[in-house]
C-alpha atoms as a PDB file:
ATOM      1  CA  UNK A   1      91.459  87.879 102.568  1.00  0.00           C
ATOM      2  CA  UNK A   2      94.987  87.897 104.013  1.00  0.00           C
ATOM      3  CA  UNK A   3      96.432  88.130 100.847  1.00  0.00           C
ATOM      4  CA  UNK A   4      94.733  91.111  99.855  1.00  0.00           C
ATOM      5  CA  UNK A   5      95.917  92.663 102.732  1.00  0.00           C
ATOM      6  CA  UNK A   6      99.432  91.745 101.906  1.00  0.00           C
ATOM      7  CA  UNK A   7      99.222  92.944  98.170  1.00  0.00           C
ATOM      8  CA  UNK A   8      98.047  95.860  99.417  1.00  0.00           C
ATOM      9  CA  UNK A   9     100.487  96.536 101.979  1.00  0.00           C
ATOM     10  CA  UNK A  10     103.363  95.517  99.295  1.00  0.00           C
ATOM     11  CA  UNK A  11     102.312  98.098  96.816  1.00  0.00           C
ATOM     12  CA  UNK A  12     101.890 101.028  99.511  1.00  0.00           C
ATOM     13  CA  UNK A  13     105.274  99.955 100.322  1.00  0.00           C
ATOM     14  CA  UNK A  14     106.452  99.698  96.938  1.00  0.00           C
ATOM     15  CA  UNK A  15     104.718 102.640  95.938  1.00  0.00           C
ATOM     16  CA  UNK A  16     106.398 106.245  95.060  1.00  0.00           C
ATOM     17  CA  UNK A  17     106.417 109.392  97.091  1.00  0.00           C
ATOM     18  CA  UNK A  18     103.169 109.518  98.629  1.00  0.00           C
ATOM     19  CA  UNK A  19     103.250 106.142 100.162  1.00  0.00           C
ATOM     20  CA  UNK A  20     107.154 107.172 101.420  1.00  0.00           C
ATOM     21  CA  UNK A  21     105.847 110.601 102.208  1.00  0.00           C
ATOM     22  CA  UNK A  22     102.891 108.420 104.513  1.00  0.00           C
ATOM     23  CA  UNK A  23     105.348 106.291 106.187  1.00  0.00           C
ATOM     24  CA  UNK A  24     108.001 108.829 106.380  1.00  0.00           C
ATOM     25  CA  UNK A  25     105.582 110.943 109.288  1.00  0.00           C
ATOM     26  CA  UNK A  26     104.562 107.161 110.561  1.00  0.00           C
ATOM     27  CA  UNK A  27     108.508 106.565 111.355  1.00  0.00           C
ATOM     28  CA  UNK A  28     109.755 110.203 112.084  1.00  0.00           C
ATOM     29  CA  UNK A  29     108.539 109.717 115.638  1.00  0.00           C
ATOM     30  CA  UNK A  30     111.018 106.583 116.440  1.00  0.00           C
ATOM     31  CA  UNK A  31     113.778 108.443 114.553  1.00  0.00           C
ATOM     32  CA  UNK A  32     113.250 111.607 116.821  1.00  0.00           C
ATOM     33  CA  UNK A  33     113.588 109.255 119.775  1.00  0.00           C
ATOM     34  CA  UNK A  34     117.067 107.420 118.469  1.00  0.00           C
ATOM     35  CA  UNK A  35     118.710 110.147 117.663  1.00  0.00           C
ATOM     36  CA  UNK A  36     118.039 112.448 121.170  1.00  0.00           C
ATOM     37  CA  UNK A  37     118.186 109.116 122.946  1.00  0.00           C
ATOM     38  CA  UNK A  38     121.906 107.851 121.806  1.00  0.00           C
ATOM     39  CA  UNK A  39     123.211 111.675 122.367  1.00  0.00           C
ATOM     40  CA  UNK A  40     126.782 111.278 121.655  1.00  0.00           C
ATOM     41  CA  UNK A  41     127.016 108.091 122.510  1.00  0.00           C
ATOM     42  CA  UNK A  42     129.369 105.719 120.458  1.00  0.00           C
ATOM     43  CA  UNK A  43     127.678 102.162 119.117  1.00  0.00           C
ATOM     44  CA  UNK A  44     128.600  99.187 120.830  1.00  0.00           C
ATOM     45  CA  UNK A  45     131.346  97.073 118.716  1.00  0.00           C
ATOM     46  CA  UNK A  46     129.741  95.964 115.465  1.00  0.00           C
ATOM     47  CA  UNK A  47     128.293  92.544 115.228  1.00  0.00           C
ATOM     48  CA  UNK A  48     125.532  90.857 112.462  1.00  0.00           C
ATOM     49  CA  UNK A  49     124.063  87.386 112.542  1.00  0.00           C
ATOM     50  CA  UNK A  50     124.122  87.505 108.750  1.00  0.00           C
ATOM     51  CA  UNK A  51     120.536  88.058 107.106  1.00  0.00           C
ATOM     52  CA  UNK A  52     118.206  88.903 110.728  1.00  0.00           C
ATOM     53  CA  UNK A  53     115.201  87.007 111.000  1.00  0.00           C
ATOM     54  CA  UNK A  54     116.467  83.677 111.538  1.00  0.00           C
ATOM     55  CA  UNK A  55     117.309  83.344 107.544  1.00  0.00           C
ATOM     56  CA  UNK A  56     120.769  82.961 107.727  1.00  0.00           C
ATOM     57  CA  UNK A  57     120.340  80.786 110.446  1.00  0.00           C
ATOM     58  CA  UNK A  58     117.904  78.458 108.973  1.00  0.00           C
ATOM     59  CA  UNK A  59     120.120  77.894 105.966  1.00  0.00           C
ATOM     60  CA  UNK A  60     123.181  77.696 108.620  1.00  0.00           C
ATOM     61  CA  UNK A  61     120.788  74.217 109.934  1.00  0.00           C
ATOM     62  CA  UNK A  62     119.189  73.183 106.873  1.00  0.00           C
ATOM     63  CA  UNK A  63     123.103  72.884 105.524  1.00  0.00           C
ATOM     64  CA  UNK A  64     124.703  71.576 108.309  1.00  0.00           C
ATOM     65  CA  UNK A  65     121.467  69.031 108.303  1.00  0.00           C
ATOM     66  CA  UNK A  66     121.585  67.863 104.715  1.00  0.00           C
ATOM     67  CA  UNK A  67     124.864  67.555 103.746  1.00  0.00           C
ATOM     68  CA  UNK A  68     123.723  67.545  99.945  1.00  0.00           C
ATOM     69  CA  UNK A  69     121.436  70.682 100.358  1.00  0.00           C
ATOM     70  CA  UNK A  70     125.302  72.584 101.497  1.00  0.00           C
ATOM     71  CA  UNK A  71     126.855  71.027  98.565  1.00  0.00           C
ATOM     72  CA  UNK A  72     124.214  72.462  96.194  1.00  0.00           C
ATOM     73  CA  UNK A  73     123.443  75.689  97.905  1.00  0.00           C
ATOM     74  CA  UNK A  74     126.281  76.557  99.763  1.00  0.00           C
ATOM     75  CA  UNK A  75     126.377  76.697 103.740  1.00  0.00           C
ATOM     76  CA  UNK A  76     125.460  80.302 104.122  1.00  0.00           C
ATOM     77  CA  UNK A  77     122.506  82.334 101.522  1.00  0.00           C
ATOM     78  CA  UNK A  78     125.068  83.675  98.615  1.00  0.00           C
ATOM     79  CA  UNK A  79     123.886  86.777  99.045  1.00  0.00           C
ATOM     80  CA  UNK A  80     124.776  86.962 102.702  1.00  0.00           C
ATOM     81  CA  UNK A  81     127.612  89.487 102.287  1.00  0.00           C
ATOM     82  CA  UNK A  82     124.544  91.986 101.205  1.00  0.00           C
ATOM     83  CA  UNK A  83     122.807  92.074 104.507  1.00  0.00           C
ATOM     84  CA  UNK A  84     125.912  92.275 106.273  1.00  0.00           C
ATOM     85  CA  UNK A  85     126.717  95.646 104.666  1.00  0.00           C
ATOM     86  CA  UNK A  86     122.919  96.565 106.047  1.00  0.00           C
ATOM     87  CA  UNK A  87     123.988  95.219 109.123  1.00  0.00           C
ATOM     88  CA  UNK A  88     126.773  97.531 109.048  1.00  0.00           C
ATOM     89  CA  UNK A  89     124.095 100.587 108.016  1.00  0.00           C
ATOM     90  CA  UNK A  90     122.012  99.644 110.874  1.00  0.00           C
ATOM     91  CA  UNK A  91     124.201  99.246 113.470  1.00  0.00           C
ATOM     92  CA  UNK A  92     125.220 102.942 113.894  1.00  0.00           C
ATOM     93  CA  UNK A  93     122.020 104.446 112.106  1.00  0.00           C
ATOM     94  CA  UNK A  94     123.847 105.264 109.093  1.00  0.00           C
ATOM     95  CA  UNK A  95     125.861 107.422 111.072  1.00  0.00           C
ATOM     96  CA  UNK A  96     122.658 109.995 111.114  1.00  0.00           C
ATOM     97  CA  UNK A  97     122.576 113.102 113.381  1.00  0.00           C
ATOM     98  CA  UNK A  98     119.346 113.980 112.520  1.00  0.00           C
ATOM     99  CA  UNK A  99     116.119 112.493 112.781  1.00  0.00           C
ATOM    100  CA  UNK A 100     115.168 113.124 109.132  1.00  0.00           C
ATOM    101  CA  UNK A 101     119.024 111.903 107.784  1.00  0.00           C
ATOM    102  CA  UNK A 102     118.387 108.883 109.745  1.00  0.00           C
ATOM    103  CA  UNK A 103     114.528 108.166 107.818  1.00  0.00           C
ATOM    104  CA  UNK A 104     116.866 108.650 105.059  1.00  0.00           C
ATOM    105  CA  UNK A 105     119.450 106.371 105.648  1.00  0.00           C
ATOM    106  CA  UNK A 106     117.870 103.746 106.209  1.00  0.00           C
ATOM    107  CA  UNK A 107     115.480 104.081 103.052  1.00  0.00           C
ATOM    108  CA  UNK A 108     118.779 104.411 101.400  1.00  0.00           C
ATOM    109  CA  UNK A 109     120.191 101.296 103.152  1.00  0.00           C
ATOM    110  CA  UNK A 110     117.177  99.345 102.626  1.00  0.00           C
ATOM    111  CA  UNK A 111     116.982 100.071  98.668  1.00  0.00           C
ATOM    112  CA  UNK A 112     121.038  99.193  98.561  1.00  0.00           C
ATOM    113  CA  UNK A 113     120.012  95.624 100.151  1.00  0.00           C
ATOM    114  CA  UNK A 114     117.446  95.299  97.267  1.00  0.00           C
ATOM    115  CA  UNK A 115     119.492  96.433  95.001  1.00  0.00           C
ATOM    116  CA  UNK A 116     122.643  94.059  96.330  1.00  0.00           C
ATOM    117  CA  UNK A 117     120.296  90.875  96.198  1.00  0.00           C
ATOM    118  CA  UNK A 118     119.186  91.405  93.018  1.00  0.00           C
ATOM    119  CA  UNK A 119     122.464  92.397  91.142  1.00  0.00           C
ATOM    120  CA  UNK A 120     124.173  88.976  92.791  1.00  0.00           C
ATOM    121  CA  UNK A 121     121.345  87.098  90.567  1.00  0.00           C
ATOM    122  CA  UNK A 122     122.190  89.081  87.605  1.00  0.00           C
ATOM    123  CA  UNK A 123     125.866  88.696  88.209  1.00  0.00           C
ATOM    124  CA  UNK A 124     125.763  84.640  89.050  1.00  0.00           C
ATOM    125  CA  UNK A 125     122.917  83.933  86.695  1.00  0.00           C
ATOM    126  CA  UNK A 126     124.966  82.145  84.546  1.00  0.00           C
ATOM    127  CA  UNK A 127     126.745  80.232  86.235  1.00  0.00           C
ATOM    128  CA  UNK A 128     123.595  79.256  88.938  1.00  0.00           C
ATOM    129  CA  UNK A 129     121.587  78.556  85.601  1.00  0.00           C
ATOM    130  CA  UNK A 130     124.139  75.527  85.070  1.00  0.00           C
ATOM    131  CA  UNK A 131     124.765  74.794  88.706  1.00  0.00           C
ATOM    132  CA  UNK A 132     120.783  74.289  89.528  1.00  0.00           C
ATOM    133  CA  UNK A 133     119.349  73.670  86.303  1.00  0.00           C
ATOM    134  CA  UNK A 134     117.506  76.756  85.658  1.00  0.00           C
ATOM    135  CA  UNK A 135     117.488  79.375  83.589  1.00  0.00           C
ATOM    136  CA  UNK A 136     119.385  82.346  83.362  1.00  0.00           C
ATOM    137  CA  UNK A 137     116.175  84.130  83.445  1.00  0.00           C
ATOM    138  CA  UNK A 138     114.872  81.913  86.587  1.00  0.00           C
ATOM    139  CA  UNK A 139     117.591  82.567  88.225  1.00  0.00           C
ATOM    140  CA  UNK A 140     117.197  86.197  88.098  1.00  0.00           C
ATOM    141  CA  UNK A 141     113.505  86.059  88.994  1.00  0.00           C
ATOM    142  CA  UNK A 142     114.466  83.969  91.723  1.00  0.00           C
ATOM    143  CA  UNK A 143     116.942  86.799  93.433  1.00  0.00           C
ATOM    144  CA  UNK A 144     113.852  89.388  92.750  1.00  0.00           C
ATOM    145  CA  UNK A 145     111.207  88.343  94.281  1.00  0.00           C
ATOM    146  CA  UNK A 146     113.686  87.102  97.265  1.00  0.00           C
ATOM    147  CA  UNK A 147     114.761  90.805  97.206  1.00  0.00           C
ATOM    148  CA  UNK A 148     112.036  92.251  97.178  1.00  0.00           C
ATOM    149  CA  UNK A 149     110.661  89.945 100.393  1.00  0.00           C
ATOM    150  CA  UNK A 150     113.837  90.998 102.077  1.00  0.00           C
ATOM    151  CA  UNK A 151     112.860  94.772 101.370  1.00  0.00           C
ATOM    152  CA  UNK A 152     109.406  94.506 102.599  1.00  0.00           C
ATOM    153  CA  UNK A 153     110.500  92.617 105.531  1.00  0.00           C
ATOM    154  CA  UNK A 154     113.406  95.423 106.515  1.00  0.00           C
ATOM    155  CA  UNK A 155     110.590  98.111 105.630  1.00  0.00           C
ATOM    156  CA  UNK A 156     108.000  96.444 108.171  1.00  0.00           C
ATOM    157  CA  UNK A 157     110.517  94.814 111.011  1.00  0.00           C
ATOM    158  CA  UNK A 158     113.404  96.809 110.937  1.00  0.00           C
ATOM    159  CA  UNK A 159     111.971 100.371 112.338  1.00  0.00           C
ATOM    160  CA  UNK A 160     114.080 102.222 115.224  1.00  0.00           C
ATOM    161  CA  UNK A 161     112.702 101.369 118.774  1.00  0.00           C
ATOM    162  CA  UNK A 162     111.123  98.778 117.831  1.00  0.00           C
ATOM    163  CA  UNK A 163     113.112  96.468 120.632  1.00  0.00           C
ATOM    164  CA  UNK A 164     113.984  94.233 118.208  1.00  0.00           C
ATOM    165  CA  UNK A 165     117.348  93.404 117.773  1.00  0.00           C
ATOM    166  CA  UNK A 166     117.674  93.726 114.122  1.00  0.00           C
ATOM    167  CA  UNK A 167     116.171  96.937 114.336  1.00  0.00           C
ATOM    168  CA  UNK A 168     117.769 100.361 112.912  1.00  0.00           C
ATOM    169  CA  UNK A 169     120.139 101.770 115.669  1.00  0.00           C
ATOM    170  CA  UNK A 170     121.045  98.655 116.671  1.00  0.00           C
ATOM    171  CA  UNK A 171     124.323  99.688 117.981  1.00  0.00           C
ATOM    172  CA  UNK A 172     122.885 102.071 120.412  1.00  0.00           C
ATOM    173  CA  UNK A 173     120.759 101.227 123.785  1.00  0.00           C
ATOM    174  CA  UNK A 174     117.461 100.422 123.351  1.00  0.00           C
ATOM    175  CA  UNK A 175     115.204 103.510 122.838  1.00  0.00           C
ATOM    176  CA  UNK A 176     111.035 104.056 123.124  1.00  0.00           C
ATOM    177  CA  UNK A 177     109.046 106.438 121.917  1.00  0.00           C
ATOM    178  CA  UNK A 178     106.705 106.900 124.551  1.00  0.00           C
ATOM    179  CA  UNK A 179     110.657 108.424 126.647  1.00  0.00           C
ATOM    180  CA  UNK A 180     109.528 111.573 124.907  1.00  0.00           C
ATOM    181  CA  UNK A 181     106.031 111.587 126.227  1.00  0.00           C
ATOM    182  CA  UNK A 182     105.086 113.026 129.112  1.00  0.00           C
ATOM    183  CA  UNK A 183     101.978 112.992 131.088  1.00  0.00           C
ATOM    184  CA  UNK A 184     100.278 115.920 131.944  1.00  0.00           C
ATOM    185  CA  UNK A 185     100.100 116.926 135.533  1.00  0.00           C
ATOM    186  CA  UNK A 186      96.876 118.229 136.876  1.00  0.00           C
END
């Protein structure tokens, strides 16, 4: 059953313009809130942990654990250098002013991260092929369907005050959606 549920919440995301138009009025709401909460504010100074949600990390350990695991794979995902140029997106909101620019931006920086993943594969799948005895073709499967993961992931986790730290806006205080709402007084 949970698998089902996570087909079908890959292919809404995965889906063209209706399923963006659907999640576009689902997110507008936390944009709105960024954008009038930073005001003018300038982001703190830019940092990134890499890939967010501990992947960078875990391969960080796993490498510095198994010495033969770093000499195979590297000490750091070889793709890294893609999700710090999200990071960078992310930290400042893709320098949005507006609510909708920001919904935008971040689409746009989220699709670049796919895009980035997958065009390392194609780029190294030569040389990988050799390196890990695959296939060319492997190889470039391989950097899809990790590209796509990290786009569904950044689609789901990486919203704007969400209080997470990876999460878009990053570089600005911590914002809510429910700062907007006010009760009504009787």
């Amino acid at each position: 059953m949970k698998a089902h549920k996570l087909v079908a919440l890959l292919a809404l995301l995965a889906a063209p313009a209706t399923a963006q138009d659907f999640m576009r009025n689902v997110e507008m709401p936390a944009h709105r809130a960024l954008i009038a909460q930073r005001g003018d504010a300038d982001p703190i100074p830019f940092e990134t942990d890499g890939c967010s949600g501990g992947l960078s990390a875990s391969w960080r350990f796993v490498a510095e654990t198994f010495p033969k695991f770093s000499a195979l794979y590297e000490a750091h995902p070889p793709w890294e250098y893609c999700c710090v140029t999200h990071d960078r997106a992310y930290h400042n909101a893709g320098g949005a002013s507006q609510a909708e620019e920001s919904f935008d931006a971040r689409l746009s920086a989220d699709d670049a991260l796919r895009t980035c993943v997958k065009q390392h594969g194609e780029d190294h799948a030569e040389g990988y092929a050799t390196r890990y005895d695959m296939t060319p073709d492997q190889i470039r499967a391989a950097h899809s369907v990790t590209a796509e993961a990290m786009y569904a992931a950044v689609r789901l986790g990486g919203g704007p005050c969400s209080g997470l730290p990876w999460r878009w806006g990053f570089g600005y205080p911590g914002c809510s959606v429910f700062h907007s709402v006010t009760p009504a007084r009787e």
